[in-house]
PDB file of N, CA and C in Angstrom:
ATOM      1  N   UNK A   1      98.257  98.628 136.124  1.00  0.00           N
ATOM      2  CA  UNK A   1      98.989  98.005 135.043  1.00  0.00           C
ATOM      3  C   UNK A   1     100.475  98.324 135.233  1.00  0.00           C
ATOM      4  N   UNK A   2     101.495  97.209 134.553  1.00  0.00           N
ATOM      5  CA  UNK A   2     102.794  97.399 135.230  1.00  0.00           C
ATOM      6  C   UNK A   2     103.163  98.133 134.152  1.00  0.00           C
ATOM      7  N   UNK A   3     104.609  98.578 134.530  1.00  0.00           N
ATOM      8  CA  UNK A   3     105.478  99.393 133.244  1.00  0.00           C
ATOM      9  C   UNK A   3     105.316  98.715 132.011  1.00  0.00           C
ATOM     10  N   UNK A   4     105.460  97.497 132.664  1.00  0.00           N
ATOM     11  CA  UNK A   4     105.930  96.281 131.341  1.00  0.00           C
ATOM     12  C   UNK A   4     104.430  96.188 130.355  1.00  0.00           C
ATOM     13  N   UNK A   5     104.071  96.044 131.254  1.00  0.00           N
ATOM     14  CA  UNK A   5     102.551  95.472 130.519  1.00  0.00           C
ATOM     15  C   UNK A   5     101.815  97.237 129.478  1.00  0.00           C
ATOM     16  N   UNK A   6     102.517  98.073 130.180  1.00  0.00           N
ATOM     17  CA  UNK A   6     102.072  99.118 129.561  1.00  0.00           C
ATOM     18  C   UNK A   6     103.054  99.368 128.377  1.00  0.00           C
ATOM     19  N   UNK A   7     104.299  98.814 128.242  1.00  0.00           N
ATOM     20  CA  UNK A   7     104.603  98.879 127.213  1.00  0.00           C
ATOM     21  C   UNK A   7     104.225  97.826 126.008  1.00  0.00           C
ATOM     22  N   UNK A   8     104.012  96.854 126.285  1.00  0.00           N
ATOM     23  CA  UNK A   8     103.606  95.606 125.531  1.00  0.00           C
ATOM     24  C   UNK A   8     102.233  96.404 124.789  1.00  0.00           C
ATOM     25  N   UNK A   9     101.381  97.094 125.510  1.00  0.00           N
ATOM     26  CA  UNK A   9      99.980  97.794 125.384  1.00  0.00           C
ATOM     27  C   UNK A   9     100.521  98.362 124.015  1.00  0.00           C
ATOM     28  N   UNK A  10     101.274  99.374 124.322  1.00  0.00           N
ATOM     29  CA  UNK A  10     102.444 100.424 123.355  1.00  0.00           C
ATOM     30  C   UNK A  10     102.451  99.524 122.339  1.00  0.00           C
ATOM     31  N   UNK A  11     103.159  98.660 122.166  1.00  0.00           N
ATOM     32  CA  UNK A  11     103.880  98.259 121.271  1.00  0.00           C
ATOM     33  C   UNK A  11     102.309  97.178 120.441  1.00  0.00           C
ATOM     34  N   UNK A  12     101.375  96.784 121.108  1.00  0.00           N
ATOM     35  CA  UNK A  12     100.580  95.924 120.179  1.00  0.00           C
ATOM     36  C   UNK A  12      99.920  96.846 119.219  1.00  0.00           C
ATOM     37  N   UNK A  13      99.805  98.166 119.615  1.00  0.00           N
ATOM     38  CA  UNK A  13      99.059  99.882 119.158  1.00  0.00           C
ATOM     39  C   UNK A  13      99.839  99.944 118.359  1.00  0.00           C
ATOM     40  N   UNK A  14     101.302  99.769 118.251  1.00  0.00           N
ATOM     41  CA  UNK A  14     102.024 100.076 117.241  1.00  0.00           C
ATOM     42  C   UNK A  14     103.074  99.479 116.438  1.00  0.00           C
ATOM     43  N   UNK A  15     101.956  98.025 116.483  1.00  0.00           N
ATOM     44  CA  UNK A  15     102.800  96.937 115.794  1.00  0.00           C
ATOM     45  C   UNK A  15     104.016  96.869 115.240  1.00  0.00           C
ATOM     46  N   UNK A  16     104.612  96.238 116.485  1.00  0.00           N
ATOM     47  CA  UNK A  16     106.216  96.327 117.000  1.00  0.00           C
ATOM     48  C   UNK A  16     106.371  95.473 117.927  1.00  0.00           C
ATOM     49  N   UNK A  17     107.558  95.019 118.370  1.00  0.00           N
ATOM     50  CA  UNK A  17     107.844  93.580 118.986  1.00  0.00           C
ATOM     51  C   UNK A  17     108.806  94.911 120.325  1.00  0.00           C
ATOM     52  N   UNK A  18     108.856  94.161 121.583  1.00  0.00           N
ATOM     53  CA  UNK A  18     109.701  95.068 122.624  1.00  0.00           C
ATOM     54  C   UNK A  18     111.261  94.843 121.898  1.00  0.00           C
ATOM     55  N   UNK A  19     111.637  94.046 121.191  1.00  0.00           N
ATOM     56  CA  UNK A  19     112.844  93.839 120.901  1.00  0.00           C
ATOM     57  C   UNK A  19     112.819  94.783 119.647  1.00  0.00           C
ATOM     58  N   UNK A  20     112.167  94.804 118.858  1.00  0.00           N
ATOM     59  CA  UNK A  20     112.385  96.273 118.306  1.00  0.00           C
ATOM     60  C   UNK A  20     112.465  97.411 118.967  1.00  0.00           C
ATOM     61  N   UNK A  21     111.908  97.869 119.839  1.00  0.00           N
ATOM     62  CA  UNK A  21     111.756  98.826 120.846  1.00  0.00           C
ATOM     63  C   UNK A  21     112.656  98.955 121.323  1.00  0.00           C
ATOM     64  N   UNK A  22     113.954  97.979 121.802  1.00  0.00           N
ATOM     65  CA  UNK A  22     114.823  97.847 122.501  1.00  0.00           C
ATOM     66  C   UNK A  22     116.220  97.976 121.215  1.00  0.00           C
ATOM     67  N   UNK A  23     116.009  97.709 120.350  1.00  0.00           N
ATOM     68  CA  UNK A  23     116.931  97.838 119.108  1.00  0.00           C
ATOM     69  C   UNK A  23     116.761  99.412 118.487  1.00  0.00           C
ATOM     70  N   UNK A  24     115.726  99.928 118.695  1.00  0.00           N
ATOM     71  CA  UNK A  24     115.548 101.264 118.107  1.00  0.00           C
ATOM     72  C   UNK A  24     115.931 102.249 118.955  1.00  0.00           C
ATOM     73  N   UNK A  25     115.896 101.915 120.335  1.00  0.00           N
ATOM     74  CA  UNK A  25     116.199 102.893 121.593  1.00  0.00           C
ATOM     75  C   UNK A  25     117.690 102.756 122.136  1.00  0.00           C
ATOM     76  N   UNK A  26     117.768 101.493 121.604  1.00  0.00           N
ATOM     77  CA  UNK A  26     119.610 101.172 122.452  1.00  0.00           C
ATOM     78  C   UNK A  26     119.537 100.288 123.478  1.00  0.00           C
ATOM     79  N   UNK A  27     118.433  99.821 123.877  1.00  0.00           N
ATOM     80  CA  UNK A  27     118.337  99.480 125.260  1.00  0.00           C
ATOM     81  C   UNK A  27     118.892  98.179 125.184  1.00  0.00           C
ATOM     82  N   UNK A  28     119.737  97.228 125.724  1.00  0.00           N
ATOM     83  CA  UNK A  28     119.732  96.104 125.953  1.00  0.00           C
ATOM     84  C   UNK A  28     118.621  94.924 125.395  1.00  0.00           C
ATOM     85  N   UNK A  29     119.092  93.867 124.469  1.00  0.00           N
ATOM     86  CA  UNK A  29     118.464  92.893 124.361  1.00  0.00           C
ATOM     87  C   UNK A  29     117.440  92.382 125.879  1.00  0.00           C
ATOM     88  N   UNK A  30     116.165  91.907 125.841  1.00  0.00           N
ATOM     89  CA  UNK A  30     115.310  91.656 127.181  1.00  0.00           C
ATOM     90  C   UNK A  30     115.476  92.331 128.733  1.00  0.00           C
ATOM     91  N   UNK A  31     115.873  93.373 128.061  1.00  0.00           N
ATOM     92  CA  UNK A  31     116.349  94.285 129.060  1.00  0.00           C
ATOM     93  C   UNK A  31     114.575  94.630 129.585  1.00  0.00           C
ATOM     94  N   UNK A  32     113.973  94.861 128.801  1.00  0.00           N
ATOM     95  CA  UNK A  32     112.587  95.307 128.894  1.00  0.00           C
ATOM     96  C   UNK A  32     111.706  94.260 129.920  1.00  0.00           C
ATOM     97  N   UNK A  33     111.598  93.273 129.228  1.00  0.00           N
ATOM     98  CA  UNK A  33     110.889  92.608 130.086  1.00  0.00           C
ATOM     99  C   UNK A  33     111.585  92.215 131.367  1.00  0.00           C
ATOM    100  N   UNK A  34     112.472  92.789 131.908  1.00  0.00           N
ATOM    101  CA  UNK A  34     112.952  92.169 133.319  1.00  0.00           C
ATOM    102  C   UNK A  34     112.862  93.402 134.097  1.00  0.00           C
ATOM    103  N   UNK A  35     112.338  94.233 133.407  1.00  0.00           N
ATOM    104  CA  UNK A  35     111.647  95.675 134.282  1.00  0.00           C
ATOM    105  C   UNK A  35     110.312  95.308 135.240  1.00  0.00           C
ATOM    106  N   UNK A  36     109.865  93.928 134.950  1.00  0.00           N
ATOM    107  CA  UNK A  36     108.957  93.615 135.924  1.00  0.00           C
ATOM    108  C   UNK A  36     109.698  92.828 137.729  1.00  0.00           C
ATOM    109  N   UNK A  37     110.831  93.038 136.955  1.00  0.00           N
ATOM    110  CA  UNK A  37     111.847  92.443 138.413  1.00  0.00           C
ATOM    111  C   UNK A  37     112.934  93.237 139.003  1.00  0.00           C
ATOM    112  N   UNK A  38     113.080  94.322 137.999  1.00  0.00           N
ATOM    113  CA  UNK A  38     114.138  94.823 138.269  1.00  0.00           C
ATOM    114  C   UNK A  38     113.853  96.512 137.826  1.00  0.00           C
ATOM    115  N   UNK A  39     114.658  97.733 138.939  1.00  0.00           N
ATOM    116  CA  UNK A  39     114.065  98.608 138.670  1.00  0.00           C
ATOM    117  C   UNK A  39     115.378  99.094 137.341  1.00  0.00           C
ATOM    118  N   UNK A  40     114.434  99.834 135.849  1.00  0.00           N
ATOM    119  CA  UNK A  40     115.550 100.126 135.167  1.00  0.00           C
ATOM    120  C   UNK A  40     115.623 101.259 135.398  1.00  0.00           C
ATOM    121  N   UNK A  41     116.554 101.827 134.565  1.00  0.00           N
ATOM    122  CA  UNK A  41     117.435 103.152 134.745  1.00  0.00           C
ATOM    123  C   UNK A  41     116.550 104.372 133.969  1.00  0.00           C
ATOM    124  N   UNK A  42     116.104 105.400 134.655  1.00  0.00           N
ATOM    125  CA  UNK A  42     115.612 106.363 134.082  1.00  0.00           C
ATOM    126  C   UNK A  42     115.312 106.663 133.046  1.00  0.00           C
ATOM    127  N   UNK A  43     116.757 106.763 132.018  1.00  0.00           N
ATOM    128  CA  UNK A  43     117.324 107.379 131.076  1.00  0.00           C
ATOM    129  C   UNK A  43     116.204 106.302 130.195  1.00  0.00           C
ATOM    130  N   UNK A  44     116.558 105.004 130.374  1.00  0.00           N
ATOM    131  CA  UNK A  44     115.288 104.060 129.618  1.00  0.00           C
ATOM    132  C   UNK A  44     114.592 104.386 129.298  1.00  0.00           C
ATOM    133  N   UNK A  45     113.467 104.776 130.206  1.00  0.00           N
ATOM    134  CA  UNK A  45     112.322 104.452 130.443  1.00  0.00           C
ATOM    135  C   UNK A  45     111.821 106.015 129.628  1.00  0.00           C
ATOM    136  N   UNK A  46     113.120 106.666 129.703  1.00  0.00           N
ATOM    137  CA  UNK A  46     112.780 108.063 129.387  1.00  0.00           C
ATOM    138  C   UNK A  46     113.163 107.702 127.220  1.00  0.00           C
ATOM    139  N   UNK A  47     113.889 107.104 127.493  1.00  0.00           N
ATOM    140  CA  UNK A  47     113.996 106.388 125.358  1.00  0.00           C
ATOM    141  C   UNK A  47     112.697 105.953 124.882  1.00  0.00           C
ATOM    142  N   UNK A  48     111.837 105.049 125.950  1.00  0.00           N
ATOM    143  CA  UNK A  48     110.821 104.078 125.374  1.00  0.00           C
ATOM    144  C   UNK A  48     109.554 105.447 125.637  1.00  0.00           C
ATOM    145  N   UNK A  49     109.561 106.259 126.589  1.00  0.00           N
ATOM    146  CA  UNK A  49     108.242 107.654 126.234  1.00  0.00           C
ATOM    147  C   UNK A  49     108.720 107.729 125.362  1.00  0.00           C
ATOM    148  N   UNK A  50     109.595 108.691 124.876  1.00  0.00           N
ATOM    149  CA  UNK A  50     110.452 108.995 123.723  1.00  0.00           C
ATOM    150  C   UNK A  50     109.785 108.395 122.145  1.00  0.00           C
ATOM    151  N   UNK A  51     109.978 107.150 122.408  1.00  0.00           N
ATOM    152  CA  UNK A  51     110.432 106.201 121.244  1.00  0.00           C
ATOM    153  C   UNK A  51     108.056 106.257 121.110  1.00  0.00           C
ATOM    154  N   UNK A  52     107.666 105.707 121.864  1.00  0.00           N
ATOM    155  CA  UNK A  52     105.833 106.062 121.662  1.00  0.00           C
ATOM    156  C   UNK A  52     105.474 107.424 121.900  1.00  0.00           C
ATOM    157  N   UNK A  53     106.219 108.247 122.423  1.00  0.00           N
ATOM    158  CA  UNK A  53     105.448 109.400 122.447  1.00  0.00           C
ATOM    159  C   UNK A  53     104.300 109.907 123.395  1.00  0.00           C
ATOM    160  N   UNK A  54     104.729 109.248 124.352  1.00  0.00           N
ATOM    161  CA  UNK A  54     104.163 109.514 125.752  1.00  0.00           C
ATOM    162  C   UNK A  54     104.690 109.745 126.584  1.00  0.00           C
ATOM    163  N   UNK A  55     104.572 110.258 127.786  1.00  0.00           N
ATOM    164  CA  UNK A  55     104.954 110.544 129.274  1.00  0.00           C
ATOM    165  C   UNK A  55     105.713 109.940 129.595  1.00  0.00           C
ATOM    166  N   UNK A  56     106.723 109.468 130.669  1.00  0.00           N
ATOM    167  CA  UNK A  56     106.930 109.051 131.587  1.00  0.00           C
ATOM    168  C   UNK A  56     106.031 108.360 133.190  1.00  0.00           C
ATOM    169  N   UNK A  57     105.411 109.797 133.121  1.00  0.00           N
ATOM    170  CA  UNK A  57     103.909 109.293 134.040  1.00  0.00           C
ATOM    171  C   UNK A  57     102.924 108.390 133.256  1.00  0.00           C
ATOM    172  N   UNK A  58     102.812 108.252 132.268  1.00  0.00           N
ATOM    173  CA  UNK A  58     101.993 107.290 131.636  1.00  0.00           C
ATOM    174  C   UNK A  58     102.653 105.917 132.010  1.00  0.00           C
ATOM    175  N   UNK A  59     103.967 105.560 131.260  1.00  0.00           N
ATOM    176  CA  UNK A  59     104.743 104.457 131.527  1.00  0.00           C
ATOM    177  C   UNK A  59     104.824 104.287 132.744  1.00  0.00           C
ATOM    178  N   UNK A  60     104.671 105.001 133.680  1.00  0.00           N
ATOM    179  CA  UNK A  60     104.886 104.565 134.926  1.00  0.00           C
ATOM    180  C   UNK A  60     103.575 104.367 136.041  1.00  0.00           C
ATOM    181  N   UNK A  61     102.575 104.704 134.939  1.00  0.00           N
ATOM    182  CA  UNK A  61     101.187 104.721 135.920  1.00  0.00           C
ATOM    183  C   UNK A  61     100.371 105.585 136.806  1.00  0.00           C
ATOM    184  N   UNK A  62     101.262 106.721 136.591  1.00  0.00           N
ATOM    185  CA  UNK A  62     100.495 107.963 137.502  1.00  0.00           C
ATOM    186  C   UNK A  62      99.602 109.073 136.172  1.00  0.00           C
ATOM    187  N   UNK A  63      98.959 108.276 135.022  1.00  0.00           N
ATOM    188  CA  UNK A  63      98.123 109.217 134.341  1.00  0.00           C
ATOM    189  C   UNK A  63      97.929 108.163 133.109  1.00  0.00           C
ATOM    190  N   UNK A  64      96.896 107.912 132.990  1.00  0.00           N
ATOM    191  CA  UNK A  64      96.146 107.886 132.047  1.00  0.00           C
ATOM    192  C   UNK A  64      96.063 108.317 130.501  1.00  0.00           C
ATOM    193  N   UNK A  65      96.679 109.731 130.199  1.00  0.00           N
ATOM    194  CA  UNK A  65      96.366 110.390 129.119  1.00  0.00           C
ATOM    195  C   UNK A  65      98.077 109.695 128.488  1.00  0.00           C
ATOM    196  N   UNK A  66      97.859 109.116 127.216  1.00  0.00           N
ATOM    197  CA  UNK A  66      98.675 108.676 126.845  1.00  0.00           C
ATOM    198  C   UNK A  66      99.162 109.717 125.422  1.00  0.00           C
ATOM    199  N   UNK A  67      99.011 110.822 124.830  1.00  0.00           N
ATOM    200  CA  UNK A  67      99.417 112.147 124.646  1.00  0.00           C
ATOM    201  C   UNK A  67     100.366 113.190 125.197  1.00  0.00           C
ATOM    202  N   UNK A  68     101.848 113.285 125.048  1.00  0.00           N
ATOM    203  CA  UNK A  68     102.362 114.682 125.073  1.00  0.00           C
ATOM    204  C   UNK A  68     101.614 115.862 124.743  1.00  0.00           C
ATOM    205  N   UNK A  69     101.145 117.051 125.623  1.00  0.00           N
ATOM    206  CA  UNK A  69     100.726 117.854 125.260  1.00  0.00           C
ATOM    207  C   UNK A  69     102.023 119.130 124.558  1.00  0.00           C
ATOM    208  N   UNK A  70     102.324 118.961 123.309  1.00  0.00           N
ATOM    209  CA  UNK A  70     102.736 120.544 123.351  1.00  0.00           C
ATOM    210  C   UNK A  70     102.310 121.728 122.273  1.00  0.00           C
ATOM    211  N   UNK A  71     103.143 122.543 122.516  1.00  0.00           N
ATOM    212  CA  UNK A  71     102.747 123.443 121.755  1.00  0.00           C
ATOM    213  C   UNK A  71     103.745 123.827 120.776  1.00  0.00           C
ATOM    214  N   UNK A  72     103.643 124.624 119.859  1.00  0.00           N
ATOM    215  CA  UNK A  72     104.792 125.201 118.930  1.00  0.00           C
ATOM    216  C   UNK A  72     104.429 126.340 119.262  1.00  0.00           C
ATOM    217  N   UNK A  73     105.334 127.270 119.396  1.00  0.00           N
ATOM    218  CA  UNK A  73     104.695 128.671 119.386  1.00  0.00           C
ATOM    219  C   UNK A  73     106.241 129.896 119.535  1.00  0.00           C
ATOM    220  N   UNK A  74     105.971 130.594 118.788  1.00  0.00           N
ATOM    221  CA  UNK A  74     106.990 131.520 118.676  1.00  0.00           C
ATOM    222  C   UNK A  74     107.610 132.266 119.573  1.00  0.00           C
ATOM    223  N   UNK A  75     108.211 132.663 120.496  1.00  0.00           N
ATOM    224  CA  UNK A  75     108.726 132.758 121.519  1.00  0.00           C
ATOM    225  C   UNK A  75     110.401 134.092 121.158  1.00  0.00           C
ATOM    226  N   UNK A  76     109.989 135.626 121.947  1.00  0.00           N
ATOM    227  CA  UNK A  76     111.140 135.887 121.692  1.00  0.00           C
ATOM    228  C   UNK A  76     112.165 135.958 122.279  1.00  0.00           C
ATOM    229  N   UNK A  77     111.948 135.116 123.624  1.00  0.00           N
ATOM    230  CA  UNK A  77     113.013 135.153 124.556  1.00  0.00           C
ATOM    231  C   UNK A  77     112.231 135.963 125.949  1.00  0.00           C
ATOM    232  N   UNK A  78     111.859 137.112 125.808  1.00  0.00           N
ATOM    233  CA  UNK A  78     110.782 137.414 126.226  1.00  0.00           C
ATOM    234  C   UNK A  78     109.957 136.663 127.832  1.00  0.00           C
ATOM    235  N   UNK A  79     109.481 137.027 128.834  1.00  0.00           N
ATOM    236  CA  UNK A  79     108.765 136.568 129.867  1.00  0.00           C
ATOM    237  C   UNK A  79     107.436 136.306 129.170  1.00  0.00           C
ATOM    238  N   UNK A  80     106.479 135.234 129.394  1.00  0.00           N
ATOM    239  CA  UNK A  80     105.674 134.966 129.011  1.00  0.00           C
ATOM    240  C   UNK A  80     104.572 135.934 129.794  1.00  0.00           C
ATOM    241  N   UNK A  81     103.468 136.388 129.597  1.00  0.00           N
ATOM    242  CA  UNK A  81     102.632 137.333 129.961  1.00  0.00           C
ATOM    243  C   UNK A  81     101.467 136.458 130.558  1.00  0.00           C
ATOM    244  N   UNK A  82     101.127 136.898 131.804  1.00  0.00           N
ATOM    245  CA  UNK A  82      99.968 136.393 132.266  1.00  0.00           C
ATOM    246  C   UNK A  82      98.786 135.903 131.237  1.00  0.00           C
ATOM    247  N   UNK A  83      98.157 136.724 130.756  1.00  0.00           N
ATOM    248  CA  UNK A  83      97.521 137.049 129.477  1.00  0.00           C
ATOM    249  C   UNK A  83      98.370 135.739 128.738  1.00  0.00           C
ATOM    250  N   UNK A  84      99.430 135.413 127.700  1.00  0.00           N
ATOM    251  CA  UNK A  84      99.776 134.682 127.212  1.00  0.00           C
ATOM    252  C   UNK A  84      99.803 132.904 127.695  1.00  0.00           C
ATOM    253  N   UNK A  85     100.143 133.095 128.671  1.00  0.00           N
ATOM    254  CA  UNK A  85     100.277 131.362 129.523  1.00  0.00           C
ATOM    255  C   UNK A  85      98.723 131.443 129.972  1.00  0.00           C
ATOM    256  N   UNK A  86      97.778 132.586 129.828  1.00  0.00           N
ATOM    257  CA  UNK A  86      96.136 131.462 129.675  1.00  0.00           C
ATOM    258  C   UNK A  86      95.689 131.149 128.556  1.00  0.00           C
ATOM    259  N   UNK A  87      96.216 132.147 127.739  1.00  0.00           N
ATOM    260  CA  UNK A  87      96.079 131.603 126.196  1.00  0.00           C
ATOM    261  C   UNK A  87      96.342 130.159 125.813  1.00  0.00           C
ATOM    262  N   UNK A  88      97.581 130.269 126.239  1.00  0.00           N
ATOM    263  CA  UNK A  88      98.850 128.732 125.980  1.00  0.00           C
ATOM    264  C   UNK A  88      97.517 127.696 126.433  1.00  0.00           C
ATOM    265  N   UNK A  89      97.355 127.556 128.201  1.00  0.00           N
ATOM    266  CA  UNK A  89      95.937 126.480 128.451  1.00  0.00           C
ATOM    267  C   UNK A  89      95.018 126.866 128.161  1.00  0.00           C
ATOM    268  N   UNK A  90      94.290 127.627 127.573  1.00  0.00           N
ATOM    269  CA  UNK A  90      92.907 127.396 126.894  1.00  0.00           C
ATOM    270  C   UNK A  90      92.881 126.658 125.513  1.00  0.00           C
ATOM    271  N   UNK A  91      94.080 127.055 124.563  1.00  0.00           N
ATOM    272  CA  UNK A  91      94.244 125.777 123.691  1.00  0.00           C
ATOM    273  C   UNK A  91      94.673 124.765 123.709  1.00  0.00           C
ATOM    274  N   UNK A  92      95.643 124.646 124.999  1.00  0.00           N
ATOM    275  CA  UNK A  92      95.550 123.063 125.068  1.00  0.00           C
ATOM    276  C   UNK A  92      94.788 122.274 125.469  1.00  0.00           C
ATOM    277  N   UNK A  93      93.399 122.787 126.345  1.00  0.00           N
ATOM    278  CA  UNK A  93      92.113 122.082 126.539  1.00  0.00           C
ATOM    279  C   UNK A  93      91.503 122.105 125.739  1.00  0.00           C
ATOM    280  N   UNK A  94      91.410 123.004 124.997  1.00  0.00           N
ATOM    281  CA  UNK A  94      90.509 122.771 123.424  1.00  0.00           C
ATOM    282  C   UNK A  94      90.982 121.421 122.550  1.00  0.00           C
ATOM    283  N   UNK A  95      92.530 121.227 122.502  1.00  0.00           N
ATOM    284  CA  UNK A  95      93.299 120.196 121.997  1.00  0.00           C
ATOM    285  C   UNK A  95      92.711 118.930 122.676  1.00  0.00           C
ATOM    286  N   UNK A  96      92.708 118.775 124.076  1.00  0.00           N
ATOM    287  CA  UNK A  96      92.067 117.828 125.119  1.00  0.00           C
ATOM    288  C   UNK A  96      91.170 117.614 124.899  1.00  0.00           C
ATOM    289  N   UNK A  97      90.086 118.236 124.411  1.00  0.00           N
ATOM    290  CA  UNK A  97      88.532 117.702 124.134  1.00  0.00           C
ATOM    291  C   UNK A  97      88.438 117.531 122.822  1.00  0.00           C
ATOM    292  N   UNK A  98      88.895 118.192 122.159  1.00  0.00           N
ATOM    293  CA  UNK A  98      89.327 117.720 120.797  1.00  0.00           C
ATOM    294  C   UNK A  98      89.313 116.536 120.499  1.00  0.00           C
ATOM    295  N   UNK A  99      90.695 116.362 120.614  1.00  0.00           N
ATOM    296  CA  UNK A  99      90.488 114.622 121.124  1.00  0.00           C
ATOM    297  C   UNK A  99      89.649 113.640 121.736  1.00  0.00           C
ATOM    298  N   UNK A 100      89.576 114.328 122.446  1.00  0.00           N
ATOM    299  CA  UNK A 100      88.486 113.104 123.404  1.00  0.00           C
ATOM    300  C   UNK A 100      87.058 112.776 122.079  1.00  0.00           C
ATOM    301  N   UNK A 101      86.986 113.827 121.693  1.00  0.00           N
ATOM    302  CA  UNK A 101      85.901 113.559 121.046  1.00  0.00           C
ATOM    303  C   UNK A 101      86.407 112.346 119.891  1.00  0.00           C
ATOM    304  N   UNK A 102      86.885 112.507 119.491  1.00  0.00           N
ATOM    305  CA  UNK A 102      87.826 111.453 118.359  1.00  0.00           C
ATOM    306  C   UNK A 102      88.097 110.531 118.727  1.00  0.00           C
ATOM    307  N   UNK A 103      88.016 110.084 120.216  1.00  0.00           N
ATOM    308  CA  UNK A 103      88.436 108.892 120.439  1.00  0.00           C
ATOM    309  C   UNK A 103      87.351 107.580 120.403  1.00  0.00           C
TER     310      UNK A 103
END
């Protein structure tokens, strides 16, 4: 699936027109749809994850999972502890199946 078509996907999920998308992000009037001809500029592509709340690798086709994974978590500046960063991924796979189940 192309960028384009994956945003159109985006936008029918979240009933919205690309020209809203493109009015809410800054991007150029049909700037969007000529991403099937033309390569756009990063910074874009990085407004429209942004703007749905997905990846970059999603929009661009190298993943599937259309979810930002993050976390909130209190942090004191501190090196993160072995021990701590398996903590960090064991709940974010719990979050991962979580979901999945919900879907």
């Amino acid at each position: 699936m192309s960028l384009v078509n994956r945003i159109k996907k985006l936008c029918t999920m979240k009933k919205v027109t690309i020209a809203e998308v493109e009015r809410k992000t800054g991007i150029s009037n049909g700037q969007i749809r000529r991403w099937d001809t033309s390569s756009p500029k990063t910074e874009n592509v990085q407004k429209v994850a942004d703007y749905f709340n997905v990846s970059v690798d999603y929009l661009l086709g190298r993943t599937e999972e259309t979810h930002i994974e993050t976390i909130a978590a209190h942090h004191d500046g501190e090196e993160w502890t072995d021990d701590e960063l398996d903590e960090i991924e064991r709940f974010k796979e719990f979050v991962r199946m979580k979901r999945k189940g919900q879907e």
